[in-house]
C-alpha atoms as a PDB file:
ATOM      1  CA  UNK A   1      -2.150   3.431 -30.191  1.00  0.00           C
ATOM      2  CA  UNK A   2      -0.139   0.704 -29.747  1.00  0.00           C
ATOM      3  CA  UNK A   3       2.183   2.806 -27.454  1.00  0.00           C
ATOM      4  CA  UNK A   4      -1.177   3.817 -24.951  1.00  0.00           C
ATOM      5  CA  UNK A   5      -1.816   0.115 -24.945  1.00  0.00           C
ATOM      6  CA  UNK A   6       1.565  -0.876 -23.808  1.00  0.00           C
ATOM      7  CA  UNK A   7       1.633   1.631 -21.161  1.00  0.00           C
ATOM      8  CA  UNK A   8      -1.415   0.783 -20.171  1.00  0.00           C
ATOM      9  CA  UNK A   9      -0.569  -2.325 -19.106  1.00  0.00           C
ATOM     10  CA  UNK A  10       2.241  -1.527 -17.616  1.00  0.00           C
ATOM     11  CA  UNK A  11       0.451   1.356 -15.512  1.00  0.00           C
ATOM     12  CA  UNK A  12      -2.464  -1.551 -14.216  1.00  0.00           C
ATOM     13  CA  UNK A  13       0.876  -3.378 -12.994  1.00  0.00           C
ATOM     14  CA  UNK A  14       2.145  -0.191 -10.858  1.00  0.00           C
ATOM     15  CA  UNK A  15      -1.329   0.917  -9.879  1.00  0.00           C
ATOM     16  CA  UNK A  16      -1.885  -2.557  -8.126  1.00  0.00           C
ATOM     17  CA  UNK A  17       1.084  -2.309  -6.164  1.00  0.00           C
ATOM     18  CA  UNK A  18      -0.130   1.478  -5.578  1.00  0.00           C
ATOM     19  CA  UNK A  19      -3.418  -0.191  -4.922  1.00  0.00           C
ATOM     20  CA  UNK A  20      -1.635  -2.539  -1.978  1.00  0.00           C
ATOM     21  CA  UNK A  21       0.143  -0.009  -0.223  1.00  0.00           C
ATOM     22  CA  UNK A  22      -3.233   2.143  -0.268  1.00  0.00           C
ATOM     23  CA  UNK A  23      -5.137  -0.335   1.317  1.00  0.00           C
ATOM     24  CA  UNK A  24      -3.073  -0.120   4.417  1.00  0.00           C
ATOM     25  CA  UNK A  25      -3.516   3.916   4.697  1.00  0.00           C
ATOM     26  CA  UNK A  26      -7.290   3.681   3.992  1.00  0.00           C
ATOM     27  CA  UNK A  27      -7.652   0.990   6.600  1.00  0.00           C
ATOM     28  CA  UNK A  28      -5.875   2.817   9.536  1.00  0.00           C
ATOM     29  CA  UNK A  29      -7.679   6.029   8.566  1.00  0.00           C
ATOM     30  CA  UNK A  30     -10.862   4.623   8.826  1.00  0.00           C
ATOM     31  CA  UNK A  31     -10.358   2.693  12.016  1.00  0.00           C
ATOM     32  CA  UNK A  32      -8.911   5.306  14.005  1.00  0.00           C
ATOM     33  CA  UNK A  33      -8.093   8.623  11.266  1.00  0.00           C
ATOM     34  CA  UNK A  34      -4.463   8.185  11.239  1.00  0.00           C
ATOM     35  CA  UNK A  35      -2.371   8.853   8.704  1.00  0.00           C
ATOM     36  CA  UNK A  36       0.408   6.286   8.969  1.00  0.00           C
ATOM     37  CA  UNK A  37       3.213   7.618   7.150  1.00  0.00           C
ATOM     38  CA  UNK A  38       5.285   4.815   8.629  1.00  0.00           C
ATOM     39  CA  UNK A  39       3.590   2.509   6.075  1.00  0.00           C
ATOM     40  CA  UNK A  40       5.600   3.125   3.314  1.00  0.00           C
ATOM     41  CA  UNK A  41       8.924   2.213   5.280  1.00  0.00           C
ATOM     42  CA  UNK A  42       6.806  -1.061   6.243  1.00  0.00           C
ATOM     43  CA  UNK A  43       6.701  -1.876   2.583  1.00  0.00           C
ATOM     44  CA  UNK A  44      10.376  -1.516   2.315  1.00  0.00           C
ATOM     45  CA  UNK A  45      11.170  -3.912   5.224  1.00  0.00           C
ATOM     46  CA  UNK A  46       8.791  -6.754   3.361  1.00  0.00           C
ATOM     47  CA  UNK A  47      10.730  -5.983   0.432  1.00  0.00           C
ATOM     48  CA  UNK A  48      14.125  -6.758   2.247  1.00  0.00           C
ATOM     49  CA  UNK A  49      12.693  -9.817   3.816  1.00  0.00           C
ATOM     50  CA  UNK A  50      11.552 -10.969   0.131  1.00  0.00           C
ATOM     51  CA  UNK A  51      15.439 -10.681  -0.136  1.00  0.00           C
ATOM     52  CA  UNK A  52      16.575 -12.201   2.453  1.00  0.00           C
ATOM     53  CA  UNK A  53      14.396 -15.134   2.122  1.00  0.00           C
ATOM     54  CA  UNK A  54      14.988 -15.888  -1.553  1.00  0.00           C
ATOM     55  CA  UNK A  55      19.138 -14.949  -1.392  1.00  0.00           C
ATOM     56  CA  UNK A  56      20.346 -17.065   1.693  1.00  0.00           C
ATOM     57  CA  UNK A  57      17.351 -19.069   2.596  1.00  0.00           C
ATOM     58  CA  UNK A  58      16.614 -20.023  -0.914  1.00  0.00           C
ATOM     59  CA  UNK A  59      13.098 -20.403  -1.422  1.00  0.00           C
ATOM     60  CA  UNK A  60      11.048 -19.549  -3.611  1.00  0.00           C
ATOM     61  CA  UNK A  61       8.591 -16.830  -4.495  1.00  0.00           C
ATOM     62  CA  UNK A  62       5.586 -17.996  -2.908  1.00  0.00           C
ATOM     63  CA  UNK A  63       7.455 -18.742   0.289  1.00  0.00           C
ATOM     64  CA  UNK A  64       9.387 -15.579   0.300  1.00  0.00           C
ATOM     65  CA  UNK A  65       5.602 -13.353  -0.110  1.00  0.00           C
ATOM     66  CA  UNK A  66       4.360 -15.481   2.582  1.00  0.00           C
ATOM     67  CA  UNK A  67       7.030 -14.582   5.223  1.00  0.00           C
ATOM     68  CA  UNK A  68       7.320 -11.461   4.107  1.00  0.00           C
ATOM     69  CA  UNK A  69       3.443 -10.423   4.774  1.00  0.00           C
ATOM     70  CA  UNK A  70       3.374 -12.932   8.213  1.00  0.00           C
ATOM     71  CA  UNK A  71       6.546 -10.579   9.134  1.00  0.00           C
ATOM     72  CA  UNK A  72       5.466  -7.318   8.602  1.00  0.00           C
ATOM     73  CA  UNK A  73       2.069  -8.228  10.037  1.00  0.00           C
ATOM     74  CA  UNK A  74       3.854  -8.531  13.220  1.00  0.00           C
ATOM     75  CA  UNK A  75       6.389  -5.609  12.906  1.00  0.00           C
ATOM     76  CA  UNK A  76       2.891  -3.316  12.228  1.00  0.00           C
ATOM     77  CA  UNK A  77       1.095  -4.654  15.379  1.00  0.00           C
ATOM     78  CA  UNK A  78       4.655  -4.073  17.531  1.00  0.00           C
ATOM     79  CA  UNK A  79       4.417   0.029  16.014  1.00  0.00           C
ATOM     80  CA  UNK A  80       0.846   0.439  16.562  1.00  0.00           C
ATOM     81  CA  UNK A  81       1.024  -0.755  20.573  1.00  0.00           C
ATOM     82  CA  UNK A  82       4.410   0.874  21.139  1.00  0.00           C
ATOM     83  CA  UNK A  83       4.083   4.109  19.192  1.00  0.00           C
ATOM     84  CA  UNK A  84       0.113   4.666  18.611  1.00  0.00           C
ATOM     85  CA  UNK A  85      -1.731   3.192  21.048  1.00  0.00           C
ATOM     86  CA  UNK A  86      -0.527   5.479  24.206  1.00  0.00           C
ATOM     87  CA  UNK A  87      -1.253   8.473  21.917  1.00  0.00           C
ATOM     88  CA  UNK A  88      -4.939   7.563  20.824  1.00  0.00           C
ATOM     89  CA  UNK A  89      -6.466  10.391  22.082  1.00  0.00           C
ATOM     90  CA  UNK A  90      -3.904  13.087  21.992  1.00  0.00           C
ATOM     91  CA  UNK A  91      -4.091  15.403  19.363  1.00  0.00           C
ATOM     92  CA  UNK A  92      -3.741  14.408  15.463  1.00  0.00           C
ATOM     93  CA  UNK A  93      -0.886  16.673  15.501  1.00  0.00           C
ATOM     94  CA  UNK A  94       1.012  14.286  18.085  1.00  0.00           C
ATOM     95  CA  UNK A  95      -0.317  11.216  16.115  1.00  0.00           C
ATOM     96  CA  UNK A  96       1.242  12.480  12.807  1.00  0.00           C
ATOM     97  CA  UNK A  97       4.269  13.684  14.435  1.00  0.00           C
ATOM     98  CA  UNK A  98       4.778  10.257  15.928  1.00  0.00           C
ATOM     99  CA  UNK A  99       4.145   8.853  12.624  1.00  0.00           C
ATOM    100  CA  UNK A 100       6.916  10.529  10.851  1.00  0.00           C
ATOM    101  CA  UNK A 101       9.374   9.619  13.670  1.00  0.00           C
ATOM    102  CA  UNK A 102       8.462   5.825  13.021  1.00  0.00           C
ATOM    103  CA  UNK A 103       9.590   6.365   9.116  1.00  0.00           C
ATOM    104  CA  UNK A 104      12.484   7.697   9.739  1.00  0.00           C
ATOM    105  CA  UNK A 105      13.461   5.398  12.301  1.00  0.00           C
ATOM    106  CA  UNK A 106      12.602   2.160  10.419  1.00  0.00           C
ATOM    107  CA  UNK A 107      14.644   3.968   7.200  1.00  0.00           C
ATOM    108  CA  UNK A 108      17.883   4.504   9.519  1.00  0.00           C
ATOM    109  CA  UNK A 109      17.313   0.863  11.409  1.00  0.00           C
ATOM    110  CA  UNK A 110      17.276  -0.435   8.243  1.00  0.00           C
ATOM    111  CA  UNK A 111      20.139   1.377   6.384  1.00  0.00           C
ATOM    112  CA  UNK A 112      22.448   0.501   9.626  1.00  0.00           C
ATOM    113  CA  UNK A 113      21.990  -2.968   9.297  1.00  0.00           C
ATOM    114  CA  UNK A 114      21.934  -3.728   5.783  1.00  0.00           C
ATOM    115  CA  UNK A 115      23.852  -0.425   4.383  1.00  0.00           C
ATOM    116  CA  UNK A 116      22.225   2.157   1.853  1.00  0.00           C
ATOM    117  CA  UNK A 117      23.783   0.558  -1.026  1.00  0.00           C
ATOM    118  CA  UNK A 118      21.151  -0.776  -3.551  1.00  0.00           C
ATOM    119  CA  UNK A 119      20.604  -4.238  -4.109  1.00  0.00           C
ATOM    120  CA  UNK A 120      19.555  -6.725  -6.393  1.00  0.00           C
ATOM    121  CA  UNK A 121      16.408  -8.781  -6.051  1.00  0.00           C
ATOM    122  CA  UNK A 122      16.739 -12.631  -6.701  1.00  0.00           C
ATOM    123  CA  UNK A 123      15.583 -13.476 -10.278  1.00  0.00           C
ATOM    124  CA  UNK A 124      12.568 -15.496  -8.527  1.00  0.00           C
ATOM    125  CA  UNK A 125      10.087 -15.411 -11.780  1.00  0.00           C
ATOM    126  CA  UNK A 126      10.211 -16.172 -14.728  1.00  0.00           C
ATOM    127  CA  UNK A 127      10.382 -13.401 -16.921  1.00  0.00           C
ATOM    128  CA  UNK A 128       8.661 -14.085 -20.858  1.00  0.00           C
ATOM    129  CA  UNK A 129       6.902 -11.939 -23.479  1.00  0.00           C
ATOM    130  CA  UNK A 130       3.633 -12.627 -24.437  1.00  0.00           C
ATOM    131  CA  UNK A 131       2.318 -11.012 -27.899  1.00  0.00           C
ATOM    132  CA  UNK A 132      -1.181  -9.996 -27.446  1.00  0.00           C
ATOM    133  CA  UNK A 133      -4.101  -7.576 -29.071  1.00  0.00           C
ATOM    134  CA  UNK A 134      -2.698  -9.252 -32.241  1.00  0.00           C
ATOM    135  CA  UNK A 135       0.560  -8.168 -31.773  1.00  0.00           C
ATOM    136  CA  UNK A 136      -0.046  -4.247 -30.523  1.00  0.00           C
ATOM    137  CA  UNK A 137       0.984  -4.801 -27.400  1.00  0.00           C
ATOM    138  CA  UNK A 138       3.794  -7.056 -25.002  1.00  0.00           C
ATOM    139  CA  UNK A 139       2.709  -8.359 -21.581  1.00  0.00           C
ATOM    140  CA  UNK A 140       5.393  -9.761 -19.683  1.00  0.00           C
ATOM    141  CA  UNK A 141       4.170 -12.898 -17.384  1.00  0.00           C
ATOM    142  CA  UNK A 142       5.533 -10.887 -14.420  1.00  0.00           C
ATOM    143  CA  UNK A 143       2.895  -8.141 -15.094  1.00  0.00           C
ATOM    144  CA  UNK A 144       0.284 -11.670 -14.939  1.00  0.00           C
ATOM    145  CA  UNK A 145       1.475 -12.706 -11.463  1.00  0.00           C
ATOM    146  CA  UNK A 146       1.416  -9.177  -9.930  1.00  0.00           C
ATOM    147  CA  UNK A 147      -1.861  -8.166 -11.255  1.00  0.00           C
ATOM    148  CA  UNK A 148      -3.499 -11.842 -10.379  1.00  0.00           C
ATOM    149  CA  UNK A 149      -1.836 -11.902  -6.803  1.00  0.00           C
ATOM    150  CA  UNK A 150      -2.914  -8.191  -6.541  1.00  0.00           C
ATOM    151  CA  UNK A 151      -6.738  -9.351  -7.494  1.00  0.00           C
ATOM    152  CA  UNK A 152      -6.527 -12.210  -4.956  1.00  0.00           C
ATOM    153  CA  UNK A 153      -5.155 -10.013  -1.535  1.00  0.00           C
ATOM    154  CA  UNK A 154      -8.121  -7.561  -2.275  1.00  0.00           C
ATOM    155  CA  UNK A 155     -10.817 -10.065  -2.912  1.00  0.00           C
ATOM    156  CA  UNK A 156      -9.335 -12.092   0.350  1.00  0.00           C
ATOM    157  CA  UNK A 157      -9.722  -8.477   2.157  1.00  0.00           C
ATOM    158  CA  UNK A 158     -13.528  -7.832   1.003  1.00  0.00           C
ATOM    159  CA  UNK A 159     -14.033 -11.083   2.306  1.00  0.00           C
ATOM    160  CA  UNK A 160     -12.629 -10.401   5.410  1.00  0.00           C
ATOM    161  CA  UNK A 161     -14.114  -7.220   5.938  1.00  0.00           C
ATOM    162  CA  UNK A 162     -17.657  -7.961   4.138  1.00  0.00           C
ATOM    163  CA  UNK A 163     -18.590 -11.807   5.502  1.00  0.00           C
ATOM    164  CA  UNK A 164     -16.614 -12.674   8.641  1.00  0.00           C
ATOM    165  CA  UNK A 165     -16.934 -11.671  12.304  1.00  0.00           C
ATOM    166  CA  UNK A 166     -14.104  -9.395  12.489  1.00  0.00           C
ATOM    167  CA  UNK A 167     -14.973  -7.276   9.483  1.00  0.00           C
ATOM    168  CA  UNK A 168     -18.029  -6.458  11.166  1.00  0.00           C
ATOM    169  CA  UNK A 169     -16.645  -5.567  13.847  1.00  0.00           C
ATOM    170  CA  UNK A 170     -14.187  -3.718  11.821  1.00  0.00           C
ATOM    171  CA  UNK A 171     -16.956  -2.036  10.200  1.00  0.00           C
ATOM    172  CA  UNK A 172     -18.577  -0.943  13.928  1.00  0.00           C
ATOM    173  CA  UNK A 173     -15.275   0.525  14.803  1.00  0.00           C
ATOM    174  CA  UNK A 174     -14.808   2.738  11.804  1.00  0.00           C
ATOM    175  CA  UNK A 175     -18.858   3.693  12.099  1.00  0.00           C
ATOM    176  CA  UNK A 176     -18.402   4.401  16.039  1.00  0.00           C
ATOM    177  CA  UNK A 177     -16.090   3.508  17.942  1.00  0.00           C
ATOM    178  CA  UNK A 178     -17.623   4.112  21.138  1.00  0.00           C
ATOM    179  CA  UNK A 179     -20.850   2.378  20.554  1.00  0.00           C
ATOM    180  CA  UNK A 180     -19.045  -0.482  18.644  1.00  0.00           C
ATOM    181  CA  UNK A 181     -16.913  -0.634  22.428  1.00  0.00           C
ATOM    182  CA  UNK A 182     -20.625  -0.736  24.138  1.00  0.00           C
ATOM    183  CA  UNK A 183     -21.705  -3.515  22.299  1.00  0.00           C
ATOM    184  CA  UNK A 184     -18.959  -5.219  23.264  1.00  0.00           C
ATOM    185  CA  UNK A 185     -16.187  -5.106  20.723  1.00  0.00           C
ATOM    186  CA  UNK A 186     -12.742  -5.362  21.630  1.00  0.00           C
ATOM    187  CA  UNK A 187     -11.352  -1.613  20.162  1.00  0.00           C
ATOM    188  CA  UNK A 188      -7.749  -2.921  21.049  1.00  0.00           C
ATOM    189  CA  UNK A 189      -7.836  -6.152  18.940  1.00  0.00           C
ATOM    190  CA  UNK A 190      -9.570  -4.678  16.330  1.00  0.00           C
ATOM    191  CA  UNK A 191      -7.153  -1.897  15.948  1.00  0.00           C
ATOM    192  CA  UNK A 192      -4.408  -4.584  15.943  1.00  0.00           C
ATOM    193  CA  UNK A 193      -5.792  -6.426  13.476  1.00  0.00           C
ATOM    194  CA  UNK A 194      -6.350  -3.914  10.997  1.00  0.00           C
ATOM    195  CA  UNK A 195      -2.403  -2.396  11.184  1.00  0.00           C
ATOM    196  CA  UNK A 196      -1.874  -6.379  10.845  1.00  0.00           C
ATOM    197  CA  UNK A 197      -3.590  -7.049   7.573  1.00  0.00           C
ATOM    198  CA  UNK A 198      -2.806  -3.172   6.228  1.00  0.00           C
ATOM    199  CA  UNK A 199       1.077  -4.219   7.118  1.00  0.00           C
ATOM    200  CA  UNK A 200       0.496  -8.057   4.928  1.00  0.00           C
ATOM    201  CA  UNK A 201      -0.652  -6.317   2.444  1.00  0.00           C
ATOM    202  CA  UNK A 202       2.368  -3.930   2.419  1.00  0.00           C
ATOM    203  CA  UNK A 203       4.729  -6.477   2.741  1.00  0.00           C
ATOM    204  CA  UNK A 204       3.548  -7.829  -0.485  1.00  0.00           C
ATOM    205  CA  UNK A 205       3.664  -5.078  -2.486  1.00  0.00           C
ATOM    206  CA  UNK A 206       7.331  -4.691  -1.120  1.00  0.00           C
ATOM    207  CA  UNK A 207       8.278  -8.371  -2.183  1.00  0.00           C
ATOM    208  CA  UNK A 208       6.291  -7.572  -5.666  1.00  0.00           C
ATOM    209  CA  UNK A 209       8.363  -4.731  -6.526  1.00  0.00           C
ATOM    210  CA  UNK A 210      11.532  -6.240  -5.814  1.00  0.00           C
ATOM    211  CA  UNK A 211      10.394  -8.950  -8.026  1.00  0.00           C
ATOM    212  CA  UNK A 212       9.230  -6.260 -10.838  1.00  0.00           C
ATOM    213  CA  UNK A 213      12.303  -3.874 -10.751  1.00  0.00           C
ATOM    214  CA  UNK A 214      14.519  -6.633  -9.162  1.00  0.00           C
ATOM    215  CA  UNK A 215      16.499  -3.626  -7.204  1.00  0.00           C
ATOM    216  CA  UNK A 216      16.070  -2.734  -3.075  1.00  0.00           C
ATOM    217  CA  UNK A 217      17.294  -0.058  -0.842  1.00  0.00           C
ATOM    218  CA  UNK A 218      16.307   2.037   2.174  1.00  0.00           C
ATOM    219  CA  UNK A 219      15.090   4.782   1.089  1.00  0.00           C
ATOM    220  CA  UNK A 220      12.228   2.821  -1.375  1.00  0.00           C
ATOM    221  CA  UNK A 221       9.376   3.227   0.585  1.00  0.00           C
ATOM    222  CA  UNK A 222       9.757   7.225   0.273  1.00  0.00           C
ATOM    223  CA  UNK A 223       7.908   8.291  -2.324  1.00  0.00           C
ATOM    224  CA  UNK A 224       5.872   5.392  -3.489  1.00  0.00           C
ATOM    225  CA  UNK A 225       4.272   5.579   0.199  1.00  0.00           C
ATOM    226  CA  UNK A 226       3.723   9.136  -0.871  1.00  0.00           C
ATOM    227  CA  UNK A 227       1.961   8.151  -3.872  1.00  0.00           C
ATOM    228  CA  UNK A 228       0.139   5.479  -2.302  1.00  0.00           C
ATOM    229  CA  UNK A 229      -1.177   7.994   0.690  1.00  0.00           C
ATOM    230  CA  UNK A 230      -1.913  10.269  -2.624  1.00  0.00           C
ATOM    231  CA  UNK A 231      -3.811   7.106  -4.248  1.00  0.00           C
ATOM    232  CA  UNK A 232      -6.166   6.605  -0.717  1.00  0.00           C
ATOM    233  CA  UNK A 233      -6.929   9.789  -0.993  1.00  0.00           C
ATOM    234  CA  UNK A 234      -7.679  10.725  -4.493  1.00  0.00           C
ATOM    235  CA  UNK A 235      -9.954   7.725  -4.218  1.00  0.00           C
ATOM    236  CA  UNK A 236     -11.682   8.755  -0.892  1.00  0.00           C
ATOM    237  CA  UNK A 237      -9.263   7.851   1.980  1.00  0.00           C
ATOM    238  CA  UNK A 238     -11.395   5.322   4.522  1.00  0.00           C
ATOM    239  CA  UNK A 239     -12.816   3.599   1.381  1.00  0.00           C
ATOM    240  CA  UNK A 240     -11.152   0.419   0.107  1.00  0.00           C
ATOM    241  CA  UNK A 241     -12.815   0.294  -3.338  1.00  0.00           C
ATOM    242  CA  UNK A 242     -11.256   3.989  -2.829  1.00  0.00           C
ATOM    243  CA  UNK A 243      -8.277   2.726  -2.656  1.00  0.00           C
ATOM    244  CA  UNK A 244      -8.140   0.270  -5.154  1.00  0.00           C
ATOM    245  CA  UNK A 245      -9.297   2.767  -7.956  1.00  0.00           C
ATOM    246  CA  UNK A 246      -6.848   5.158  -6.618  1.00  0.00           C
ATOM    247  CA  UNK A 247      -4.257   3.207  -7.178  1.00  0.00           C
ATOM    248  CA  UNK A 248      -5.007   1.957 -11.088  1.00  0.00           C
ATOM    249  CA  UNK A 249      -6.038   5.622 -11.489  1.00  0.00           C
ATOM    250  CA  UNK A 250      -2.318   6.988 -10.711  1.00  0.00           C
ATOM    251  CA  UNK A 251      -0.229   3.766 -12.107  1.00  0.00           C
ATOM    252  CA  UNK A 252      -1.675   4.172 -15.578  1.00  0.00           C
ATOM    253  CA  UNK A 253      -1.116   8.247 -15.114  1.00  0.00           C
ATOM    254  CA  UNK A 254       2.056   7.869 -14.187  1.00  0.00           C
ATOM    255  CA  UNK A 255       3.146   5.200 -17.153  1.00  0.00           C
ATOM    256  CA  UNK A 256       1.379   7.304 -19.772  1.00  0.00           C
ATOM    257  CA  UNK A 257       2.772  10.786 -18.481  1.00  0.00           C
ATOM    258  CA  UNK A 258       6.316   8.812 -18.101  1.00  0.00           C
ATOM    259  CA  UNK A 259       5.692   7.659 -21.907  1.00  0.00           C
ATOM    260  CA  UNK A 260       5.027  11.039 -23.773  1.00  0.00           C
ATOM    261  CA  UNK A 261       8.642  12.409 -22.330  1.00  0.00           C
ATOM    262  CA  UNK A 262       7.093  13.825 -19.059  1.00  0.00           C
ATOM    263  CA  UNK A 263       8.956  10.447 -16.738  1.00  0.00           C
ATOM    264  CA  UNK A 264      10.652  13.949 -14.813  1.00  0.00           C
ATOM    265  CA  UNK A 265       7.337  15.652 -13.821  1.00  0.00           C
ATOM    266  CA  UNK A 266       5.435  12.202 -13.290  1.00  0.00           C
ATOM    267  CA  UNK A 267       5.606  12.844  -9.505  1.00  0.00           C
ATOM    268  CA  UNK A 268       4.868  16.845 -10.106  1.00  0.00           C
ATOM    269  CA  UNK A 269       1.418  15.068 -11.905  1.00  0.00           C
ATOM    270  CA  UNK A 270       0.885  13.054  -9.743  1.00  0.00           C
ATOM    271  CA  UNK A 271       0.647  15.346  -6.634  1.00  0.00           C
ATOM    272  CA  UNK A 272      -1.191  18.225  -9.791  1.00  0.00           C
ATOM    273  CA  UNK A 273      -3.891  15.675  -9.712  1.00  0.00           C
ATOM    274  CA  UNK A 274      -4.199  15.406  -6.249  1.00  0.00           C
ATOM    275  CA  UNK A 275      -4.524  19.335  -5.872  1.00  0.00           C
ATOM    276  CA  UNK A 276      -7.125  19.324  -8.389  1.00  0.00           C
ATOM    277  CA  UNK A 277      -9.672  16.703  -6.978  1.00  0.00           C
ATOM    278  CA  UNK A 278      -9.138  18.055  -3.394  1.00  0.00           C
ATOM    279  CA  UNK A 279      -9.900  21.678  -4.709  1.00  0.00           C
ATOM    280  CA  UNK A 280     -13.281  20.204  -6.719  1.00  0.00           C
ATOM    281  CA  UNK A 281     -13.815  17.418  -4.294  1.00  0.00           C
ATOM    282  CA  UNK A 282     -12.369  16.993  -1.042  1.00  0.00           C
ATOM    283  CA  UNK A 283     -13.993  13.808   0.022  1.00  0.00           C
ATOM    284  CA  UNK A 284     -12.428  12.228  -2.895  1.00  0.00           C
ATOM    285  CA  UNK A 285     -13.240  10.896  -6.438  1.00  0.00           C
ATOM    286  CA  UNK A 286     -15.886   7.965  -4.746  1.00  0.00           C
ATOM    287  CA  UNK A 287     -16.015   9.640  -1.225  1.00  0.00           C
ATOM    288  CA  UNK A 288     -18.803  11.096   0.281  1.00  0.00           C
ATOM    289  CA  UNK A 289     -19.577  14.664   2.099  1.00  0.00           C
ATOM    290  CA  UNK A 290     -20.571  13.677   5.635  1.00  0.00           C
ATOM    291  CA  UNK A 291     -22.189  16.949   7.566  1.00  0.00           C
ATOM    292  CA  UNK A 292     -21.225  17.041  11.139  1.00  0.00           C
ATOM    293  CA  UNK A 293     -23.628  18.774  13.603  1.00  0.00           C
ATOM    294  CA  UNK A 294     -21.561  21.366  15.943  1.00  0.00           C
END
């Protein structure tokens, strides 16, 4: 018991970065049903400027998550006009295509400038053990600060989306996009602002793993972008409370699988899960069946 409590705890810490990075696919899909496999490479650059930031500028944490998300805000509103926007309505084909290209070239980019080797992120946190559940369990303060930051960016976005002007209009866009255009949205900033906040929030998960597992390279944003598409998804991709449970939901699978000897096949579960929920329900664990009239 006390070993299902630890990983537990652990697994809430890796499904909120999960959680982060799944926020960004759910919120691209549902403005304009891409699937933005670039997004995991976007996570890897905020993780680098994290590194940069704290190792030669020397600031802190807070700073370095700050200029990481402002950063990669920018870097995904550059990709969506230069890459997306001129394929909007071509086929999904193209779009997905086009995607991939963007991963790979923001992978290469990056490995020519700062070399595949791995890295080691700045010890920006402090790192202490706290005895809880009368002594069943260790939670380490780092686990505190990504799980509180983590609470924070998603109740910021709800906000966002649920009680300001621009979530509405985010809202239209995903509902219609041509009426929302009628009544006289802007689709073009709207689009730009959604790959900005999806990027932030990227960015910070980058900067909060470096912090976690204190090591960088490349190639990082791989798989977890994989497993974060695969958290959107299992959740009900277009959904942000989708998202979020997504993204718990495969952390704390992952952590126990990893724990009972299976850390080898925890990406082989991982994509076993996904299988199985598309197979019983496609629209995902909290998505919906919407019937489309031919």
């Amino acid at each position: 018991m006390e070993q299902v409590l630890q990983q537990l705890i652990n697994g809430i810490s890796l499904g909120s970065i999960y959680a982060l990075i799944a926020l960004g696919y759910t919120m691209v899909y549902g403005i304009i049903n891409l699937i933005n496999f670039a997004h995991g490479d976007i996570y890897m650059i905020g993780a680098y400027v994290g590194y940069a930031v704290t190792r030669f500028l020397g600031l802190g944490f807070v700073p370095a998550l700050l200029i990481s998300m402002a950063t990669c805000s920018i870097l995904g509103i550059l990709i969506e006009k230069v890459a997306y926007k001129p394929l909007r309505n071509a086929s999904r084909i193209s779009a997905l295509i086009t995607a991939i290209a963007v991963s790979l070239f923001l992978q290469y980019t990056m490995m020519y400038f700062v070399k595949p080797d791995t890295r080691t992120f700045p010890d920006v946190l402090s790192s202490n053990k706290i005895s809880i559940l009368g002594g069943k369990a260790l939670l380490d303060t780092k686990n505190i600060y990504i799980i509180l930051i983590t609470i924070v960016l998603m109740l910021l976005l709800q906000y966002v989306v649920l009680k300001t002007k621009i979530g509405k209009a985010m809202r239209a866009v995903a509902l219609d996009k041509d009426v929302a255009q009628l009544m006289g949205v802007d689709i073009n900033r709207i689009i730009s602002f959604t790959f900005a906040i999806g990027s932030a929030l990227a960015g910070a998960a980058g900067v909060l793993v470096g912090v976690y597992y204190n090591t960088i390279n490349p190639l990082m944003g791989t798989v977890p972008g994989l497993k974060a598409f695969v958290a959107a998804v299992l959740g009900g991709i277009g959904l942000i409370p989708g998202a979020v449970f997504g993204g718990f939901f495969l952390g704390m699978v992952e952590t126990l699988v990893s724990a009972y000897g299976g850390s080898i096949f925890k990406d082989a579960v991982a994509f076993g899960i996904l299988i199985i929920v598309l197979l019983i329900k496609p629209s995902g664990l909290l998505g919906k069946t919407v019937k489309e009239k031919v």
